[in-house]
N, C-alpha and C. Protein backbone atom coordinates (compact mmCIF):
# COMPACT_ATOMS: atom_id res chain seq x y z
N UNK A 1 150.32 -176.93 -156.54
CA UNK A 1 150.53 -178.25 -155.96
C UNK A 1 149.36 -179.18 -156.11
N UNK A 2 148.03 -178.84 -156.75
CA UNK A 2 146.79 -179.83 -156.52
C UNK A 2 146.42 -179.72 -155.47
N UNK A 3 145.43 -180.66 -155.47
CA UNK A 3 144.61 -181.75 -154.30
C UNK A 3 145.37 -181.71 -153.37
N UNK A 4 145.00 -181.11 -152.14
CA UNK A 4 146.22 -181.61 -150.72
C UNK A 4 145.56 -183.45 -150.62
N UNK A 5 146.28 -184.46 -150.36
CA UNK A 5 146.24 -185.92 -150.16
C UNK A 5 145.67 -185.98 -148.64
N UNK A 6 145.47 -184.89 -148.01
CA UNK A 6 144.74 -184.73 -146.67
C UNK A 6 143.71 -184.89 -146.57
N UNK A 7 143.03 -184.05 -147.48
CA UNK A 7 141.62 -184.15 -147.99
C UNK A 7 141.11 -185.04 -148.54
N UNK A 8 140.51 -185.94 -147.70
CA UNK A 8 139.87 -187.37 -148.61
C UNK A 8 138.44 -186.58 -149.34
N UNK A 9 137.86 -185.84 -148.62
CA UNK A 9 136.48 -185.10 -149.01
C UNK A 9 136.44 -184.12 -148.48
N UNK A 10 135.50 -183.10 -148.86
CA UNK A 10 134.91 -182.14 -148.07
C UNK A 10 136.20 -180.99 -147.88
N UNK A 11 135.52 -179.98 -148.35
CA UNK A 11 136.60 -178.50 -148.60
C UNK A 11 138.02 -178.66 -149.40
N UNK A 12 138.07 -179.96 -150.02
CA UNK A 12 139.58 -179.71 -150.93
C UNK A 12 139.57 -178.76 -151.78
N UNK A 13 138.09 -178.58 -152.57
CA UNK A 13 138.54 -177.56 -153.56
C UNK A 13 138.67 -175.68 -152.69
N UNK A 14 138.03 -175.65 -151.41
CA UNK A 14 138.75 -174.29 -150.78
C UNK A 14 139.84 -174.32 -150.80
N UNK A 15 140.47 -175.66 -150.33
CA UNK A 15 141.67 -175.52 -149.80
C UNK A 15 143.08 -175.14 -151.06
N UNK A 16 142.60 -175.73 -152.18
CA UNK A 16 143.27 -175.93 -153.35
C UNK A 16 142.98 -173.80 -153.89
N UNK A 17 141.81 -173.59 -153.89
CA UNK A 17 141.30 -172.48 -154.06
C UNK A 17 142.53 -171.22 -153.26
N UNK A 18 141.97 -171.39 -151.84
CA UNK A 18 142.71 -170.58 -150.73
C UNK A 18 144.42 -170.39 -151.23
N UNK A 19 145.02 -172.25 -151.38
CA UNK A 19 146.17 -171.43 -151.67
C UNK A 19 147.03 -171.07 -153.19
N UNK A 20 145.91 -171.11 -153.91
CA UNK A 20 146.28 -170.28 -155.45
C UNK A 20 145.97 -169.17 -155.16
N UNK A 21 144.99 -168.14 -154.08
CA UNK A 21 145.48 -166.92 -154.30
C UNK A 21 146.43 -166.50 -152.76
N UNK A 22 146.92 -167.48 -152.40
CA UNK A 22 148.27 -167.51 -151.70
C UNK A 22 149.07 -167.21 -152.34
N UNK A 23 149.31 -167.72 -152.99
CA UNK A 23 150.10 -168.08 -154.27
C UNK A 23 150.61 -166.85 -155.10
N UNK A 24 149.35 -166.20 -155.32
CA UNK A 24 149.18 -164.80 -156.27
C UNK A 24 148.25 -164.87 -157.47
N UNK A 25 147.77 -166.26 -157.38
CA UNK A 25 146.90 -166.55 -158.71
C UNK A 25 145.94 -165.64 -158.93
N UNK A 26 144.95 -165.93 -159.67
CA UNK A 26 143.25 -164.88 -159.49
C UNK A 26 142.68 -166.41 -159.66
N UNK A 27 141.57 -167.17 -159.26
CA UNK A 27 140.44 -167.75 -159.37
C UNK A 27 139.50 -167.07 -160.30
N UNK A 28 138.81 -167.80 -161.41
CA UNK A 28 137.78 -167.73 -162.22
C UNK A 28 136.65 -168.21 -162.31
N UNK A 29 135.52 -167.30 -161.95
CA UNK A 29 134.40 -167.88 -162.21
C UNK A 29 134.05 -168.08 -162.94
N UNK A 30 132.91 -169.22 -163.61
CA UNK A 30 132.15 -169.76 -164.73
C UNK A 30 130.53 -169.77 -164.14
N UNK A 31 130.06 -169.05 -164.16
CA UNK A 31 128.58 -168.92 -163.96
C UNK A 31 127.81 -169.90 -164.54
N UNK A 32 127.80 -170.26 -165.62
CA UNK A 32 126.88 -171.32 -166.92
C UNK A 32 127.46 -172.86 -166.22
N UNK A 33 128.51 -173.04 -165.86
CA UNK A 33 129.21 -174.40 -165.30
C UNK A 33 128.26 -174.94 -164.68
N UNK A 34 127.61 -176.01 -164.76
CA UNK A 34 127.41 -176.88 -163.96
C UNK A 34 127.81 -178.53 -163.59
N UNK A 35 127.80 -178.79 -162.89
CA UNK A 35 128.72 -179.97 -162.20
C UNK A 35 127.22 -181.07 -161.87
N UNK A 36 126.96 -182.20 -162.21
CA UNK A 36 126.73 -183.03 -161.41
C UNK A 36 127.37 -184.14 -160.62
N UNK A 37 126.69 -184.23 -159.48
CA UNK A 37 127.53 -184.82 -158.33
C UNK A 37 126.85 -186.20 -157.92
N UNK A 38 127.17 -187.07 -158.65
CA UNK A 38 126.19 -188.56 -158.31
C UNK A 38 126.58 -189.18 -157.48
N UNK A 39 127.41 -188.78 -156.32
CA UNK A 39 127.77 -189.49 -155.30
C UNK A 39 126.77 -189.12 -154.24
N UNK A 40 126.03 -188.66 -154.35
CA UNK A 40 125.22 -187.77 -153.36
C UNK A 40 123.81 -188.52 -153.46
N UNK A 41 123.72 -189.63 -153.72
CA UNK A 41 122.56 -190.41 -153.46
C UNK A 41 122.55 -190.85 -152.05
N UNK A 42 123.61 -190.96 -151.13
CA UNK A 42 123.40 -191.65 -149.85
C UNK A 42 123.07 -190.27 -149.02
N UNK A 43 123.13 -189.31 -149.25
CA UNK A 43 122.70 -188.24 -148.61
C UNK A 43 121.50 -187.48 -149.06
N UNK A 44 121.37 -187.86 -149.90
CA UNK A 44 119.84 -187.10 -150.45
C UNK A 44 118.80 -188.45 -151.49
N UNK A 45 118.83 -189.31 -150.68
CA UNK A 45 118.42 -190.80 -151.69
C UNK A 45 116.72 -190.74 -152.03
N UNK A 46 116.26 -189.99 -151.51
CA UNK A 46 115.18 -189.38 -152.27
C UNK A 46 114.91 -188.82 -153.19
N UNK A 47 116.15 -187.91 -153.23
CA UNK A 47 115.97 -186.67 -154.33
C UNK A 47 116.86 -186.98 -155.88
N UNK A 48 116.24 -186.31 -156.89
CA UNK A 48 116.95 -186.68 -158.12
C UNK A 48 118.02 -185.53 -157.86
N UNK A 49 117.16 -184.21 -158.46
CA UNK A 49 117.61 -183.29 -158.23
C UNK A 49 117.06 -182.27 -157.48
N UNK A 50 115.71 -182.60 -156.39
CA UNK A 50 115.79 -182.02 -155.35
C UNK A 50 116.19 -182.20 -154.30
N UNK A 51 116.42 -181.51 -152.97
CA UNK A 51 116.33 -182.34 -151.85
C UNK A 51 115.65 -182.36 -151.16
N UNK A 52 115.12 -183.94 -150.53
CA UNK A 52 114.08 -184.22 -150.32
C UNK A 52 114.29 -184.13 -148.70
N UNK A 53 115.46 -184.50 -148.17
CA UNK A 53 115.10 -184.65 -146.92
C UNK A 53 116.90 -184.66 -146.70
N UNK A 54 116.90 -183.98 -145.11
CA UNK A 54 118.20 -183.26 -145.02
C UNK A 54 119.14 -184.79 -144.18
N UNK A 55 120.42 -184.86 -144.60
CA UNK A 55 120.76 -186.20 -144.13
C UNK A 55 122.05 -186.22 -143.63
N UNK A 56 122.34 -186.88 -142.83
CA UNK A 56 124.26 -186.84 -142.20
C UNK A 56 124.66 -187.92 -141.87
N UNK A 57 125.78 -188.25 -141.95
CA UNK A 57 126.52 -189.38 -140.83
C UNK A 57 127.87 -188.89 -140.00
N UNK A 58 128.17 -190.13 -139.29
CA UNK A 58 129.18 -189.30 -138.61
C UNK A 58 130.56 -189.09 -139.37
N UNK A 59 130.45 -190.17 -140.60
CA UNK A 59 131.61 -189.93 -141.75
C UNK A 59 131.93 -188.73 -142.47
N UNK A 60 130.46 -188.17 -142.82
CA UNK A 60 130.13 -186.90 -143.27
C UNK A 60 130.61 -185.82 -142.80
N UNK A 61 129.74 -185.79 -141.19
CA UNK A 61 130.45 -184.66 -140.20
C UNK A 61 131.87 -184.98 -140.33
N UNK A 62 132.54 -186.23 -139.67
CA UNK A 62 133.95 -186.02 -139.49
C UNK A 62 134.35 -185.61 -140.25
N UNK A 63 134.73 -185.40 -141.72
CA UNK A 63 135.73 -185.14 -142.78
C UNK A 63 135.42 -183.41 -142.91
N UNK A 64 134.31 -183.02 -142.97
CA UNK A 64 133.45 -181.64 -142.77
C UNK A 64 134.64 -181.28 -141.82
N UNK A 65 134.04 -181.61 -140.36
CA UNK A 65 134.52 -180.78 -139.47
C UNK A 65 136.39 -180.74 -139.45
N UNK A 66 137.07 -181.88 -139.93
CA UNK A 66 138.40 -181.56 -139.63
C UNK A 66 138.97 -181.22 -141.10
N UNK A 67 138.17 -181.26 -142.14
CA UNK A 67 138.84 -180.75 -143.23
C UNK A 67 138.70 -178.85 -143.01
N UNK A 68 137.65 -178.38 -142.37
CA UNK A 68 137.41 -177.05 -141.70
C UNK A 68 138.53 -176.80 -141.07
N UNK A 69 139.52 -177.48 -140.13
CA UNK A 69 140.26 -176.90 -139.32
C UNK A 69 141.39 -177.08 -139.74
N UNK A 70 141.48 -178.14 -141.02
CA UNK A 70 142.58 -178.54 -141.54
C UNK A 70 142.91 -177.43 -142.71
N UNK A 71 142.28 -176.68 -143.06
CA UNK A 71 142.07 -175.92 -144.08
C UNK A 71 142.84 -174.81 -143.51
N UNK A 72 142.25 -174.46 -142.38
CA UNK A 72 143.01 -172.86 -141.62
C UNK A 72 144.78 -173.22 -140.91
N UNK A 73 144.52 -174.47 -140.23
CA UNK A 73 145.63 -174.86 -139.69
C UNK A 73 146.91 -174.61 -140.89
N UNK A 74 147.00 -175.31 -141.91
CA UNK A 74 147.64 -175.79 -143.19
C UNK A 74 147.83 -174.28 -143.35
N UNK A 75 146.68 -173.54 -143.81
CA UNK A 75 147.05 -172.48 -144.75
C UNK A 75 147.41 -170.79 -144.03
N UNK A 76 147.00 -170.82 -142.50
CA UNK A 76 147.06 -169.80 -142.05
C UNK A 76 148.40 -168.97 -141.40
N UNK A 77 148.80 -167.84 -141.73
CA UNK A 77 150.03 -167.44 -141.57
C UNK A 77 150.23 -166.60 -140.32
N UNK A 78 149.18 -165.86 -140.07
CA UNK A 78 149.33 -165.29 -138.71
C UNK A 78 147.84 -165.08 -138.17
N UNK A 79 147.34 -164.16 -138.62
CA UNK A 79 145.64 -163.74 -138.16
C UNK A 79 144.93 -164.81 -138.17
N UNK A 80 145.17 -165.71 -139.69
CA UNK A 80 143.64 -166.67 -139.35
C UNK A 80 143.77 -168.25 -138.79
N UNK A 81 144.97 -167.72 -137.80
CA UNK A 81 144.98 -168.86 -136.51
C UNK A 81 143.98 -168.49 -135.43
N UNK A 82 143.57 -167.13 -135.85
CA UNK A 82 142.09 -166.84 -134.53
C UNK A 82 141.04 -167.46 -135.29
N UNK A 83 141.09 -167.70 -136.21
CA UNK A 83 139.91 -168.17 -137.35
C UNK A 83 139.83 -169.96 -136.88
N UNK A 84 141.31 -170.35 -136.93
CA UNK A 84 141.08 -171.95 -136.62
C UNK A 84 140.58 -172.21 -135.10
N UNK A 85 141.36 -171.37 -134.26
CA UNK A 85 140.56 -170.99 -132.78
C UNK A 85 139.12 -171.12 -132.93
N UNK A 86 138.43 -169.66 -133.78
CA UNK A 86 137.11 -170.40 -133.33
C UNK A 86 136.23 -170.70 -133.90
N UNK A 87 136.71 -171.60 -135.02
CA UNK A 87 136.12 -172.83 -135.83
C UNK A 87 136.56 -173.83 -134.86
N UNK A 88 137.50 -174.13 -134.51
CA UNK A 88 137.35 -175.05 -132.70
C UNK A 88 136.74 -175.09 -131.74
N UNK A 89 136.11 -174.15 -131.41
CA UNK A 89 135.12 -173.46 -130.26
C UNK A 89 133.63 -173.63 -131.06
N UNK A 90 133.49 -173.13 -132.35
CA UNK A 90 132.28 -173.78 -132.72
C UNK A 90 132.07 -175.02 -132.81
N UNK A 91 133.13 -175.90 -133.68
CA UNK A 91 133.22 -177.18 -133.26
C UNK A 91 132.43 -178.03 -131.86
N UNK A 92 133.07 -177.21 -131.18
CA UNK A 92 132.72 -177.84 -129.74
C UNK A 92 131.08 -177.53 -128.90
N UNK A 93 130.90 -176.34 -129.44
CA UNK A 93 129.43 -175.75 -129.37
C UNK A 93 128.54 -176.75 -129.82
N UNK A 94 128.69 -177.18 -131.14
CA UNK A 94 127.86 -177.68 -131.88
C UNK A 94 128.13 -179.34 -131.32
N UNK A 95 129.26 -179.79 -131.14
CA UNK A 95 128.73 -181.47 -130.61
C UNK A 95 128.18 -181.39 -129.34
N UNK A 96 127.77 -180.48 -128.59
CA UNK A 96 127.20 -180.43 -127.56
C UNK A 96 125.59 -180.51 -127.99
N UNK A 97 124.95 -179.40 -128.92
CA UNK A 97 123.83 -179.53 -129.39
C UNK A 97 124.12 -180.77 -130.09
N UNK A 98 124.74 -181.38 -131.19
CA UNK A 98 124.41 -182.46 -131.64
C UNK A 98 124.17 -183.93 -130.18
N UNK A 99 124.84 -183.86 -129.37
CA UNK A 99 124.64 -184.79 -128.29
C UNK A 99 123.24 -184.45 -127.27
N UNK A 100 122.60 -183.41 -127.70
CA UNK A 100 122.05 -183.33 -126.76
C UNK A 100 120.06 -183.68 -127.94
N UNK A 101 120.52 -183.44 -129.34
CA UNK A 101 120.09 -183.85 -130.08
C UNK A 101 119.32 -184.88 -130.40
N UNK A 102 120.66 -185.72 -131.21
CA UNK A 102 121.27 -187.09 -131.60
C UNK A 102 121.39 -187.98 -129.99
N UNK A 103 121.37 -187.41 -128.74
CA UNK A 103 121.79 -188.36 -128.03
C UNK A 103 122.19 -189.67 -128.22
N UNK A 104 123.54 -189.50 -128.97
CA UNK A 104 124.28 -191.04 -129.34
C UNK A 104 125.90 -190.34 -129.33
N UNK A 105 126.31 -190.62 -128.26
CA UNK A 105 127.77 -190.19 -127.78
C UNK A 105 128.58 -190.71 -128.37
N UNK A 106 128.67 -192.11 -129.34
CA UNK A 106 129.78 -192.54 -130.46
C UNK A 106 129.45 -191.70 -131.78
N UNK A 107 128.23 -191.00 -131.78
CA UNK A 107 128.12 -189.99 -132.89
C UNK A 107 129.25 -189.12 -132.94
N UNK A 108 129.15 -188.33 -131.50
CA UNK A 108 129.31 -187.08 -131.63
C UNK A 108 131.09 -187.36 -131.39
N UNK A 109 131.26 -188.63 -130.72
CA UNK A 109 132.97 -188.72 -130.48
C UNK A 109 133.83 -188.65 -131.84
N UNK A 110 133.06 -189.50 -132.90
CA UNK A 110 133.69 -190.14 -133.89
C UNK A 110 133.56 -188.24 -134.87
N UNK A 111 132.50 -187.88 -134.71
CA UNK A 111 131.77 -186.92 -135.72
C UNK A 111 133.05 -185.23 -135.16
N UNK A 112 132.87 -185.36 -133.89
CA UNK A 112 133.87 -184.01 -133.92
C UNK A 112 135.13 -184.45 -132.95
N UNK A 113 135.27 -185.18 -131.81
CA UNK A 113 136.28 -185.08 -131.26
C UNK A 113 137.38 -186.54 -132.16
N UNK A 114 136.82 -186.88 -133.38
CA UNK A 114 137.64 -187.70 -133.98
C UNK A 114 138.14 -186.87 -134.96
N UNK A 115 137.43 -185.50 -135.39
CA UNK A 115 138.10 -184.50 -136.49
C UNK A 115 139.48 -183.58 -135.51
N UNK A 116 139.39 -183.79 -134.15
CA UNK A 116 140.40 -183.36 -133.74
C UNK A 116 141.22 -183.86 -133.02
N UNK A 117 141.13 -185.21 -132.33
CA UNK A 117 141.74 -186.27 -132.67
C UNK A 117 142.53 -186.61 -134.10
N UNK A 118 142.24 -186.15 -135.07
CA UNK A 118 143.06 -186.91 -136.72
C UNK A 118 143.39 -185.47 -137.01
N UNK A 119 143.53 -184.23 -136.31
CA UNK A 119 144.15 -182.90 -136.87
C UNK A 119 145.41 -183.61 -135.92
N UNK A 120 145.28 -183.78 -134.69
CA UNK A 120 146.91 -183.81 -134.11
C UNK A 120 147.46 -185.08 -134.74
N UNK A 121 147.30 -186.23 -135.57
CA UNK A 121 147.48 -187.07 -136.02
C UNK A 121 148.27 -186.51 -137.10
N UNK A 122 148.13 -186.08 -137.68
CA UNK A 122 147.98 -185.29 -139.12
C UNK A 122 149.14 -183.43 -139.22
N UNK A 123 149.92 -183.64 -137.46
CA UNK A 123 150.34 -182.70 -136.98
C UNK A 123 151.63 -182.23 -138.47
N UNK A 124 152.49 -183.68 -138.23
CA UNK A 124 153.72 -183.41 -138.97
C UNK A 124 153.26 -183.10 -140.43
N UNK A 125 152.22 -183.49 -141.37
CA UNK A 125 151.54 -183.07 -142.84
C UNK A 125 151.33 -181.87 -142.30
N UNK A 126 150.93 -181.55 -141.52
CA UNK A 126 150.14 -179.68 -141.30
C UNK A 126 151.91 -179.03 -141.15
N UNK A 127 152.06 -179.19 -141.00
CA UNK A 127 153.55 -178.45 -140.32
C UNK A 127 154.44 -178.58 -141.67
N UNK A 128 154.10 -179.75 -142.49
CA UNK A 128 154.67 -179.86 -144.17
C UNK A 128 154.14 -179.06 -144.92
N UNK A 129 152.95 -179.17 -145.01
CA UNK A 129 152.47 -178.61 -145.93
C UNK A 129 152.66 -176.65 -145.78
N UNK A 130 152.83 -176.29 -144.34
CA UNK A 130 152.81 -175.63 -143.95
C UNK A 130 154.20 -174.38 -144.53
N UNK A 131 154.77 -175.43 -144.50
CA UNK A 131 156.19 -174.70 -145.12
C UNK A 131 156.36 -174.99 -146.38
N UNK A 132 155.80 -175.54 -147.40
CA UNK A 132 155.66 -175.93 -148.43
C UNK A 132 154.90 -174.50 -148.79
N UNK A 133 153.68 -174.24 -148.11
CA UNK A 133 153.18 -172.62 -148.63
C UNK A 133 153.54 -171.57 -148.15
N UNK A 134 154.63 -171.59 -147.73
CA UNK A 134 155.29 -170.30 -146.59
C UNK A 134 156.42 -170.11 -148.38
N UNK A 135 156.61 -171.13 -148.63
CA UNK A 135 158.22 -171.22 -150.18
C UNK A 135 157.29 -170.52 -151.44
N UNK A 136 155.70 -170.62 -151.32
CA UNK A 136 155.46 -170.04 -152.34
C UNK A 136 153.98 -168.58 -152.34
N UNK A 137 154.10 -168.38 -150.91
CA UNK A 137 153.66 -167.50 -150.32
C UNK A 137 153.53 -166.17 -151.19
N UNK A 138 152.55 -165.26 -152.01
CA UNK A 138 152.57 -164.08 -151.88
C UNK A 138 151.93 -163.00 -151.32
N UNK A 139 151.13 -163.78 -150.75
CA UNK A 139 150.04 -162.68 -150.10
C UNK A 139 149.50 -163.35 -149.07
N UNK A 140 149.07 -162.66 -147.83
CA UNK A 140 149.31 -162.73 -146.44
C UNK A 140 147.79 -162.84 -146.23
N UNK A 141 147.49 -163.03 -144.88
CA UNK A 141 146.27 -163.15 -144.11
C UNK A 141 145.49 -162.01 -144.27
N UNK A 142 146.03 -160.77 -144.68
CA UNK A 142 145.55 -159.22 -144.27
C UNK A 142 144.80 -159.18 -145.75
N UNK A 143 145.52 -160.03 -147.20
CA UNK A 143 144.77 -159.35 -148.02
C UNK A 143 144.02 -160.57 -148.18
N UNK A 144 143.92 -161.92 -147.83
CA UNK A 144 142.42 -162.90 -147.83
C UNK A 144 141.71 -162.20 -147.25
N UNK A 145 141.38 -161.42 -146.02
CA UNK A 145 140.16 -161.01 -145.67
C UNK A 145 139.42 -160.61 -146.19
N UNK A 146 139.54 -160.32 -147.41
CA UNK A 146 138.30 -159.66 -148.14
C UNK A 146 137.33 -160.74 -148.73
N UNK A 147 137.89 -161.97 -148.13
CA UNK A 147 137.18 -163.21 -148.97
C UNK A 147 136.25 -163.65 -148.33
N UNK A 148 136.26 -163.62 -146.55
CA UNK A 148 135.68 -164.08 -145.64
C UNK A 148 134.60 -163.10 -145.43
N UNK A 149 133.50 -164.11 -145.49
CA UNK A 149 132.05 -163.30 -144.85
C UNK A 149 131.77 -163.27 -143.46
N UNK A 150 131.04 -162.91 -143.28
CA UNK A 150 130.47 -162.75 -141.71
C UNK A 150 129.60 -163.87 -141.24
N UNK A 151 128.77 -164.83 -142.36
CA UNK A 151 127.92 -165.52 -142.01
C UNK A 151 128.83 -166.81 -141.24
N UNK A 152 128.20 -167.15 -140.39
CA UNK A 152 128.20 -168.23 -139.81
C UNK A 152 128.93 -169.79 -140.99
N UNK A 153 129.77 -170.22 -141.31
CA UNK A 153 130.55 -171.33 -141.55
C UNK A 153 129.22 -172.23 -141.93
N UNK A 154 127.97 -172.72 -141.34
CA UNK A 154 127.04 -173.68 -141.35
C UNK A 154 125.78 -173.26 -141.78
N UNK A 155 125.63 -171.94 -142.30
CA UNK A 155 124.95 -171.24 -142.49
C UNK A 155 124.20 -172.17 -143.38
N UNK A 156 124.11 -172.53 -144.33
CA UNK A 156 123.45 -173.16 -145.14
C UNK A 156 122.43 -174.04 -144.82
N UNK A 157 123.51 -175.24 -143.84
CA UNK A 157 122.94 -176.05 -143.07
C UNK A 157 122.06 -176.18 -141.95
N UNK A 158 122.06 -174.23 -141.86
CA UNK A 158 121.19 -173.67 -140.51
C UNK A 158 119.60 -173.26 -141.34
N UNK A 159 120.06 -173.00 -142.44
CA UNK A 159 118.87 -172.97 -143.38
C UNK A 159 117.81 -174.11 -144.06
N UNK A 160 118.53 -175.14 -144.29
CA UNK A 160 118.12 -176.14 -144.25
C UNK A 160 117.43 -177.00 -143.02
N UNK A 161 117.78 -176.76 -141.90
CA UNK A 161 117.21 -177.24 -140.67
C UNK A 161 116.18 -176.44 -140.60
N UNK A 162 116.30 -174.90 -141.12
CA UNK A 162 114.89 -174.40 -140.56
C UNK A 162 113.57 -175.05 -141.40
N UNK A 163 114.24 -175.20 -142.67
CA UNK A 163 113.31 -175.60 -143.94
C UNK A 163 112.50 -177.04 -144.14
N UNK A 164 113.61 -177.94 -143.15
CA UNK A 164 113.10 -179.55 -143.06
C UNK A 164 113.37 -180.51 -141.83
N UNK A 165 113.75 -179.05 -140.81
CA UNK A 165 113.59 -179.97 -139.62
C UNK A 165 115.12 -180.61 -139.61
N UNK A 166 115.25 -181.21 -138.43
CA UNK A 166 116.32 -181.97 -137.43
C UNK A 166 117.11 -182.84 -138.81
N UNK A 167 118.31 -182.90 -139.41
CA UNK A 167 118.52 -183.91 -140.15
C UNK A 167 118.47 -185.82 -139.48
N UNK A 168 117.88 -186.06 -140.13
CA UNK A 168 118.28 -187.59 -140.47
C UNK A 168 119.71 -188.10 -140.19
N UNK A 169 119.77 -188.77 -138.71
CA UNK A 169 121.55 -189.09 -139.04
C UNK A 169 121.55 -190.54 -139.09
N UNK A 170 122.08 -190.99 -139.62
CA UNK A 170 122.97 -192.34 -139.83
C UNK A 170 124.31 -192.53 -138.64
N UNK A 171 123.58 -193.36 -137.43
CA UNK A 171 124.47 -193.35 -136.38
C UNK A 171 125.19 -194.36 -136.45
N UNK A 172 125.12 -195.49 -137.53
CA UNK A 172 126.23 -196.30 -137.82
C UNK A 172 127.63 -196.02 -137.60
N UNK A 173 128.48 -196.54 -137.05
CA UNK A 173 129.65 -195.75 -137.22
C UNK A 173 130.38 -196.99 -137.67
N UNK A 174 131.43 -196.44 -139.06
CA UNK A 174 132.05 -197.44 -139.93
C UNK A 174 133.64 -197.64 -139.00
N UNK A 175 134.21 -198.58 -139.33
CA UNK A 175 135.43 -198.80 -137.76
C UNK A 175 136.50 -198.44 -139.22
């Protein structure tokens, strides 16, 4: 099916990924592939190709955090509705540290309780799309598990904070 049209940014290609081996596909790696990504000057506008300094907005977070829940919601058949559970619960963990942070409460409204705010928006597409991969379904929640790691979802980004400190946010919020 492509691109879900849900996904303006952020996790389409999991999501596109996740359900080709729904599907029954195999995914292929290309090791030598590399991709440049030149949209990534407003988040790293220092860096050519390093990064210079770690950066967010609440546009960023939002699409992050509800393309995360939009991903499990959409694609999950039985088990990894405990998965969207508590990617919700982290969700909520984390705008607490980000508010207590960032202390800027239109951050953290727009940044996570607007990614779940626009999942119930977005109810009747989840519930489409939903049965749209139930028609071409071959393989279940029991045999993805072997895909899912243990690390922490933000892990990266937990690495990066240790490496350069508190990110940089851009508390602008676009209407």
């Amino acid at each position: 099916g492509g691109f879900n049209a849900d996904f303006f940014m952020y996790a389409d290609e999991y999501d596109l990924g996740f359900r080709t081996w729904i599907a029954g596909y195999r995914l292929v790696a290309v090791p030598g592939a590399r991709l440049h990504h030149r949209g990534a000057a407003n988040v790293n506008p220092k860096g050519a190709g390093v990064v210079e300094e770690f950066r967010t907005s609440a546009q960023v977070r939002f699409f992050s955090n509800r393309n995360c829940l939009l991903l499990w919601l959409q694609n999950a058949q039985h088990l990894f509705f405990a998965v969207a559970l508590l990617q919700s619960v982290m969700l909520f963990l984390e705008s607490l540290v980000a508010l207590v942070l960032i202390r800027d409460a239109a951050f953290v409204k727009k940044a996570y309780f607007g990614a779940y705010a626009d999942c119930w928006r977005l109810r009747r597409n989840i519930m489409a799309t939903r049965k749209r991969v139930a028609r071409y379904r071959q393989r279940g929640d029991g045999w993805m598990l072997r895909f899912l790691g243990w690390r922490l979802s933000r892990w990266q980004q937990f690495q990066m904070i240790r490496a350069m400190g508190i990110p940089k946010v851009n508390t602008r919020i676009k209407k």
